[in-house]
C-alpha atoms as a PDB file:
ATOM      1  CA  UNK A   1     169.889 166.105  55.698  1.00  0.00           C
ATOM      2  CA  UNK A   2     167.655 163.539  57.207  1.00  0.00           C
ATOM      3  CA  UNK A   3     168.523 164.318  60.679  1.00  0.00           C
ATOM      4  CA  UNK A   4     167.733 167.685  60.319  1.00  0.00           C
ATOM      5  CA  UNK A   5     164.801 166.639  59.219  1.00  0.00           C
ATOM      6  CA  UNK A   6     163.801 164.490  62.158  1.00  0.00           C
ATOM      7  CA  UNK A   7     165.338 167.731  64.065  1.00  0.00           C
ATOM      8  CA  UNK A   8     162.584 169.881  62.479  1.00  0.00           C
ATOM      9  CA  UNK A   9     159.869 167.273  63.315  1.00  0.00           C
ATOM     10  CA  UNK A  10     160.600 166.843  66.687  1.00  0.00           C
ATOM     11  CA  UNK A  11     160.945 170.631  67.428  1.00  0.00           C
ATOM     12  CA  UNK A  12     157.705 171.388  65.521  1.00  0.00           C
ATOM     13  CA  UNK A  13     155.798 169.060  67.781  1.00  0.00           C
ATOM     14  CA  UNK A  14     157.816 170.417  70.608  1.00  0.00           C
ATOM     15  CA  UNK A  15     156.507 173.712  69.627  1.00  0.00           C
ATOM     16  CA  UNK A  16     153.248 173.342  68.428  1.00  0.00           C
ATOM     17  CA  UNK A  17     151.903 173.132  72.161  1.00  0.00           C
ATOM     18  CA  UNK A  18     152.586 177.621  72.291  1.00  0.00           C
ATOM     19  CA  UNK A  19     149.378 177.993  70.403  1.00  0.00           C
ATOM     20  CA  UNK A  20     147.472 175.935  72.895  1.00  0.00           C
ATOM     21  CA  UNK A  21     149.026 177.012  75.859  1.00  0.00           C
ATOM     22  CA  UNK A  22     148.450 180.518  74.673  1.00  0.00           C
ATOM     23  CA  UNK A  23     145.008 179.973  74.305  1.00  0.00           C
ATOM     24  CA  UNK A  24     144.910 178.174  77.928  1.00  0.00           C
ATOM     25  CA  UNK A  25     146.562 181.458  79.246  1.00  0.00           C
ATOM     26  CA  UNK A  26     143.998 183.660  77.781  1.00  0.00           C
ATOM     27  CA  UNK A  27     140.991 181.274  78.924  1.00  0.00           C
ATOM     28  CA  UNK A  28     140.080 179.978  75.013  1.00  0.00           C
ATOM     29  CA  UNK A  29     140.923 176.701  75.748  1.00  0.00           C
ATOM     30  CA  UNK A  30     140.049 174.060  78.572  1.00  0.00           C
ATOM     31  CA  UNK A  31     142.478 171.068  77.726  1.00  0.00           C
ATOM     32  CA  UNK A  32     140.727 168.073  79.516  1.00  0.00           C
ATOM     33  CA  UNK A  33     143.882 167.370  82.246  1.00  0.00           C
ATOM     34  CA  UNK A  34     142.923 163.682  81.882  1.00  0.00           C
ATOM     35  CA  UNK A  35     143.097 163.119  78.049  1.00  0.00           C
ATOM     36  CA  UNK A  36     146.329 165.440  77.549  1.00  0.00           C
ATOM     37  CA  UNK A  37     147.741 162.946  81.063  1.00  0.00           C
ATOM     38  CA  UNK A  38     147.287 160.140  79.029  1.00  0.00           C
ATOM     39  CA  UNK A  39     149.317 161.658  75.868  1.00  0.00           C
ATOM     40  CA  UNK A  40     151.880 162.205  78.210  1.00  0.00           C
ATOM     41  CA  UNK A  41     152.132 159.061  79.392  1.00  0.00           C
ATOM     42  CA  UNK A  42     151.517 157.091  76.197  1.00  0.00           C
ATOM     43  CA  UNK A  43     154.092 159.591  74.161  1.00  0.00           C
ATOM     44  CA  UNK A  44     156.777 158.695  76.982  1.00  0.00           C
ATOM     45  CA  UNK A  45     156.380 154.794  76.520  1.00  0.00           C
ATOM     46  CA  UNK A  46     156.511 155.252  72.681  1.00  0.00           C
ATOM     47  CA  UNK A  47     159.849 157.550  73.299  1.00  0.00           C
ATOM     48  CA  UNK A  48     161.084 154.737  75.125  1.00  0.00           C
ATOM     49  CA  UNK A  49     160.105 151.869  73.083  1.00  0.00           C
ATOM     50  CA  UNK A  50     161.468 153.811  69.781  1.00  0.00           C
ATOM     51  CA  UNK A  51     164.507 154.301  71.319  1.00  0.00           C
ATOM     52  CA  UNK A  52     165.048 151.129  72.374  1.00  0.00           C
ATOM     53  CA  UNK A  53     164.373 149.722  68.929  1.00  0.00           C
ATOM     54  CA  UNK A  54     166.957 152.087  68.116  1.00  0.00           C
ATOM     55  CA  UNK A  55     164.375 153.904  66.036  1.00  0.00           C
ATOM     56  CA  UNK A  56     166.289 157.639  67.101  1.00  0.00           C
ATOM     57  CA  UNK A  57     164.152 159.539  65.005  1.00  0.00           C
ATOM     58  CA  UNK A  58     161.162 158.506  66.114  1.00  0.00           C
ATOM     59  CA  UNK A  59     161.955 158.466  69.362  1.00  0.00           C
ATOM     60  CA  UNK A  60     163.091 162.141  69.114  1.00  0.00           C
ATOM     61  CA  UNK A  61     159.319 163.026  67.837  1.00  0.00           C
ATOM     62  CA  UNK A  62     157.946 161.109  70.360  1.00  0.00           C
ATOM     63  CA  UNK A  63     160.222 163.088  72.798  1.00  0.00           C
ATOM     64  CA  UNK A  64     159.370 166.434  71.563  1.00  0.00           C
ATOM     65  CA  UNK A  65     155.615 165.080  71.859  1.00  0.00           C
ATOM     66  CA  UNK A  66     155.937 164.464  75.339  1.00  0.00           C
ATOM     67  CA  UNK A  67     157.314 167.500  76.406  1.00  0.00           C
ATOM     68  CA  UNK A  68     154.715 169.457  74.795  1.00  0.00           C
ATOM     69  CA  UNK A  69     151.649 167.429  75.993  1.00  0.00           C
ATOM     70  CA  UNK A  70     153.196 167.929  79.697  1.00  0.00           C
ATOM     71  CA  UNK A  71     153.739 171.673  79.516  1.00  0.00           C
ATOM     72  CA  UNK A  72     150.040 171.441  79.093  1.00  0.00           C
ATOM     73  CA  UNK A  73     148.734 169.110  81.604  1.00  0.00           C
ATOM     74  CA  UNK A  74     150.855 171.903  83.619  1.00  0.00           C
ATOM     75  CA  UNK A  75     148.645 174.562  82.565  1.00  0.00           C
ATOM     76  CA  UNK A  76     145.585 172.421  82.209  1.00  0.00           C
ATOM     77  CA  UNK A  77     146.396 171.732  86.689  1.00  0.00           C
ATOM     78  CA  UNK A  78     144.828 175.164  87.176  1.00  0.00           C
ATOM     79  CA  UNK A  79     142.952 176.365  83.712  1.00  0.00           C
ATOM     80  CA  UNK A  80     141.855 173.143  82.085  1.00  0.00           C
ATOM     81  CA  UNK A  81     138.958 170.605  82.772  1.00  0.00           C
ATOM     82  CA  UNK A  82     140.041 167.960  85.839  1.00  0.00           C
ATOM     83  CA  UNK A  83     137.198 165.074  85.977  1.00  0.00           C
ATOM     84  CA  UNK A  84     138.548 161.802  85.993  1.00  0.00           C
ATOM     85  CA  UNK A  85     135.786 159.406  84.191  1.00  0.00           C
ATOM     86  CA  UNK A  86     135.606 155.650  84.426  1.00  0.00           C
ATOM     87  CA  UNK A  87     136.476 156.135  80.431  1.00  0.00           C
ATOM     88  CA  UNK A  88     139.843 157.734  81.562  1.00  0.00           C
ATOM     89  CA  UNK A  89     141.246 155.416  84.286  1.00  0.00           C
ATOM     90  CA  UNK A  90     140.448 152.951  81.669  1.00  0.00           C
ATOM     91  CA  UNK A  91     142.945 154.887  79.475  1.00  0.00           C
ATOM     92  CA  UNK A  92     145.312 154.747  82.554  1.00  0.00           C
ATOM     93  CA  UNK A  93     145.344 151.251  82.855  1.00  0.00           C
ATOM     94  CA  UNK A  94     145.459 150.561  79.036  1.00  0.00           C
ATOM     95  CA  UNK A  95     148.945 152.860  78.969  1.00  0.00           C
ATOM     96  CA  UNK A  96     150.088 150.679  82.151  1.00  0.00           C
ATOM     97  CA  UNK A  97     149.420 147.393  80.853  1.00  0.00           C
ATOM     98  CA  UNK A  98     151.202 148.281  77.742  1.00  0.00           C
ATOM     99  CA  UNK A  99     154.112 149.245  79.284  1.00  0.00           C
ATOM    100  CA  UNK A 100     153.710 145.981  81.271  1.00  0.00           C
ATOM    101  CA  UNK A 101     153.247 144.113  78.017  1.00  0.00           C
ATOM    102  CA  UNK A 102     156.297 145.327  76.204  1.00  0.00           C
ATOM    103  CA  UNK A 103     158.494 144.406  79.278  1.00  0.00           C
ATOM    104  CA  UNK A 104     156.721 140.848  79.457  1.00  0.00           C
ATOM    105  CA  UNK A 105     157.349 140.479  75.641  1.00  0.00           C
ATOM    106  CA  UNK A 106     160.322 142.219  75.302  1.00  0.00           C
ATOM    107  CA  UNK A 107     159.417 143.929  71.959  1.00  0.00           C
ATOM    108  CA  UNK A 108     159.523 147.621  71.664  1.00  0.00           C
ATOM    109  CA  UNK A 109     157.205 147.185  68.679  1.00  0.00           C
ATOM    110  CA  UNK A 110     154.120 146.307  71.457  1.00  0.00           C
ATOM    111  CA  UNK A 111     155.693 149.217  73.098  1.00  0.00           C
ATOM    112  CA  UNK A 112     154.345 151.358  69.919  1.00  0.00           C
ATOM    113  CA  UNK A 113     151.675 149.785  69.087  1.00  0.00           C
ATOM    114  CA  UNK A 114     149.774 148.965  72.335  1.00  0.00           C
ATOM    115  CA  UNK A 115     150.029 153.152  73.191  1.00  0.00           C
ATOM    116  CA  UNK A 116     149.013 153.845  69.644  1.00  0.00           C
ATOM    117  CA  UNK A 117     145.467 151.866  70.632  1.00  0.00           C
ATOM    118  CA  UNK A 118     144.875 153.726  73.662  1.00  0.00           C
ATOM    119  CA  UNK A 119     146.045 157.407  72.536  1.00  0.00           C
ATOM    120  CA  UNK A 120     143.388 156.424  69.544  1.00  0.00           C
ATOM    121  CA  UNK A 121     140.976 155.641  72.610  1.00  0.00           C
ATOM    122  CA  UNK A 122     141.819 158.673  74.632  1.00  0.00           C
ATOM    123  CA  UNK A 123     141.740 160.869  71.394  1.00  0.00           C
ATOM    124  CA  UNK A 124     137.918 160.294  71.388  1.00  0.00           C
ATOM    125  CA  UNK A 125     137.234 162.342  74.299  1.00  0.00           C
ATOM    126  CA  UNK A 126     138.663 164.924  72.153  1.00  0.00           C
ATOM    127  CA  UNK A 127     137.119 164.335  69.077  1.00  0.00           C
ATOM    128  CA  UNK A 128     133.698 164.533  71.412  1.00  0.00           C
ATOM    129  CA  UNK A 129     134.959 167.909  72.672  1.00  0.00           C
ATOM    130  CA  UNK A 130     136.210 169.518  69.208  1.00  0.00           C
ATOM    131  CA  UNK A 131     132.366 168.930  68.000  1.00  0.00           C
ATOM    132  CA  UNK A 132     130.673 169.833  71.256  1.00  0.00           C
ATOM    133  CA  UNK A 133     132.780 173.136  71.898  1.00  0.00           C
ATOM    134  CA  UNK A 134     134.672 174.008  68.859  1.00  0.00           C
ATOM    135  CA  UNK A 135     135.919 177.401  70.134  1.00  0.00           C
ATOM    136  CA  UNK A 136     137.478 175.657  73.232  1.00  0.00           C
ATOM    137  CA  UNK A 137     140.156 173.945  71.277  1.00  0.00           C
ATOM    138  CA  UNK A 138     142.984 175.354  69.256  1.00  0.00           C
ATOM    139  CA  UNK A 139     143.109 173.996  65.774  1.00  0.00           C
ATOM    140  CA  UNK A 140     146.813 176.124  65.352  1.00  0.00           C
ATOM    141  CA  UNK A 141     147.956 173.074  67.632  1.00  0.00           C
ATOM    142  CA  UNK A 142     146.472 170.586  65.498  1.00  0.00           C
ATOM    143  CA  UNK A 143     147.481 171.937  62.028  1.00  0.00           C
ATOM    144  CA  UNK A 144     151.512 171.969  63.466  1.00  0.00           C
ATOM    145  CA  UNK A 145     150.724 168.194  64.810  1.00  0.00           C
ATOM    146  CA  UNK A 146     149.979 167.066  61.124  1.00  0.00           C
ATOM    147  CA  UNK A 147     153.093 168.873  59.552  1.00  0.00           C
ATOM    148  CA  UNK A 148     155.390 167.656  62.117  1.00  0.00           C
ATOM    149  CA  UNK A 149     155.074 164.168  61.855  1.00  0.00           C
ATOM    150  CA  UNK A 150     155.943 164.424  58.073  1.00  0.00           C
ATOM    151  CA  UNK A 151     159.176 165.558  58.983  1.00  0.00           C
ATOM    152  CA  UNK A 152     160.094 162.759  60.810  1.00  0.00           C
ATOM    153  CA  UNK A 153     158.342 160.277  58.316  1.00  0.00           C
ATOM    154  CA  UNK A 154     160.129 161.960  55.407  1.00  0.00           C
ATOM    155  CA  UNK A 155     164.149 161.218  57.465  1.00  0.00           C
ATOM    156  CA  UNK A 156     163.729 157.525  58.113  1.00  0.00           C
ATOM    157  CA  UNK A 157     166.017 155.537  56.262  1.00  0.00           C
ATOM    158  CA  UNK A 158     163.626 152.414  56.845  1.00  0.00           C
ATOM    159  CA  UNK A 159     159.956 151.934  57.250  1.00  0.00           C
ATOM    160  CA  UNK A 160     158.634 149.693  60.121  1.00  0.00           C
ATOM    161  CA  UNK A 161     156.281 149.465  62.612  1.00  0.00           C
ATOM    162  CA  UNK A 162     158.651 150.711  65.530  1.00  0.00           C
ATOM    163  CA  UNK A 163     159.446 153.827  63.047  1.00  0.00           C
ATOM    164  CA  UNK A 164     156.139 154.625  61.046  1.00  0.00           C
ATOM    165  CA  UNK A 165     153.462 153.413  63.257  1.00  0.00           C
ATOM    166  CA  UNK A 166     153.330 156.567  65.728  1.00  0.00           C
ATOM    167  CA  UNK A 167     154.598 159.759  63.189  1.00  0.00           C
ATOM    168  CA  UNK A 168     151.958 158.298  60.564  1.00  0.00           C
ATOM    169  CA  UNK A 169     148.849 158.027  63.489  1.00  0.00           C
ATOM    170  CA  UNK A 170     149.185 161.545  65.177  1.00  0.00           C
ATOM    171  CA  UNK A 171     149.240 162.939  61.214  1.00  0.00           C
ATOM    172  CA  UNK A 172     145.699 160.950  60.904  1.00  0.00           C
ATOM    173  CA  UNK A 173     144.387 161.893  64.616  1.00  0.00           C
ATOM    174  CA  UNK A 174     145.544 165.069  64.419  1.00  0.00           C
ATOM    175  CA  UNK A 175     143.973 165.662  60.707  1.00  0.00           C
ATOM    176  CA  UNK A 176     140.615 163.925  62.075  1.00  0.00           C
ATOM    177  CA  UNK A 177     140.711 166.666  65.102  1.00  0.00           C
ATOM    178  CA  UNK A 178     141.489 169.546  62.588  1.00  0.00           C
ATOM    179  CA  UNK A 179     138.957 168.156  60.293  1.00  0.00           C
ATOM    180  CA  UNK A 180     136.152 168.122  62.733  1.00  0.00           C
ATOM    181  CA  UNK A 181     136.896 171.367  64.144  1.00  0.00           C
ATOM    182  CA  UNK A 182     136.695 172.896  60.290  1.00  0.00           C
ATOM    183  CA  UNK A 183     133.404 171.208  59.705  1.00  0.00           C
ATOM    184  CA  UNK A 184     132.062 172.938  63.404  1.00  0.00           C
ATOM    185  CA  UNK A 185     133.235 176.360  62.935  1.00  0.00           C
ATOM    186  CA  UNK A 186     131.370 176.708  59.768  1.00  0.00           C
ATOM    187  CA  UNK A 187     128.539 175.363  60.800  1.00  0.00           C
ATOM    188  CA  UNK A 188     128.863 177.771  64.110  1.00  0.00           C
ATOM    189  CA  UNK A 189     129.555 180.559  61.490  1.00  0.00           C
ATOM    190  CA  UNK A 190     126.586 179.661  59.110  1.00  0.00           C
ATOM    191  CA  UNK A 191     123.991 179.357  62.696  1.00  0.00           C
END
């Protein structure tokens, strides 16, 4: 039961990119190429550092993660925002030097964590965006991003840092995304 369960968790994040790239396709959303980049990168390294802490069912979230977040840097190449920022190739570098830092230390747990830090630093471009132009993001996307994790979270058999840490942060970013996207629209609807 509990690998269907990571199943379902890893295919909802898989799938939870449609909304978004439907709303790239019909010019309602402008993902910023740089920030969604950055996810990719950072969801990779955490695939690869749950996997090898043999933490499968993160690792298959994380996968599903990554394949979603590129599908839409894809998309984002010709209908999304493209302006690299001294902000982002900070981003860059943070993702690199964690991957550097987890082969230094040998610990797929710094492999986890260090991305964590930087996809919470590359979420607040974002965050900055959802307020700014609510009606350029799709909050479909985000609402699937904090039921999938739960999935996964729900078919661990044991709770560490290699195989809690990322499920249990995209359920918070995503929920902080969702939340200030709520709080926008009504205040664009009450205006």
């Amino acid at each position: 039961m509990k690998d269907v369960l990571a199943y379902c968790g890893a295919l909802l994040v898989m799938l939870s990119s449609l909304p978004y790239i439907i709303d790239i396709l019909r010019h309602r959303s402008k993902p910023n190429i740089v920030t969604w980049l950055v996810w990719t990168i950072l969801t990779g390294i955490a695939c690869a550092a749950a996997f090898a802490g043999h933490e499968t069912r993160t690792a298959l979230f994380t996968l599903g993660s990554t394949f979603g977040t590129a599908a839409i840097v894809l998309l984002g190449i010709r209908h999304g925002i493209a302006k690299f920022s001294l902000f982002d190739i900070c981003c860059l570098l943070g993702a690199l030097a964690g991957l550097v830092l987890w082969q230094v230390f040998n610990s797929p747990t710094i492999g986890i964590v260090v991305p964590v830090i930087i996809d919470f630093v590359g979420l607040l471009p974002t965050l900055k965006h959802s307020w700014q132009r609510p009606h350029e993001e799709t909050w479909l996307t985000y609402f699937i991003d904090i039921v999938a994790p739960l999935f996964t979270i729900a078919s661990l058999n044991h709770f560490n840092t290699v195989s809690l840490l990322y499920p249990a942060y995209i359920f918070f970013a995503d929920l902080a995304v969702l939340w200030v996207l709520a709080i926008r629209h009504s205040q664009v609807a009450a205006d």
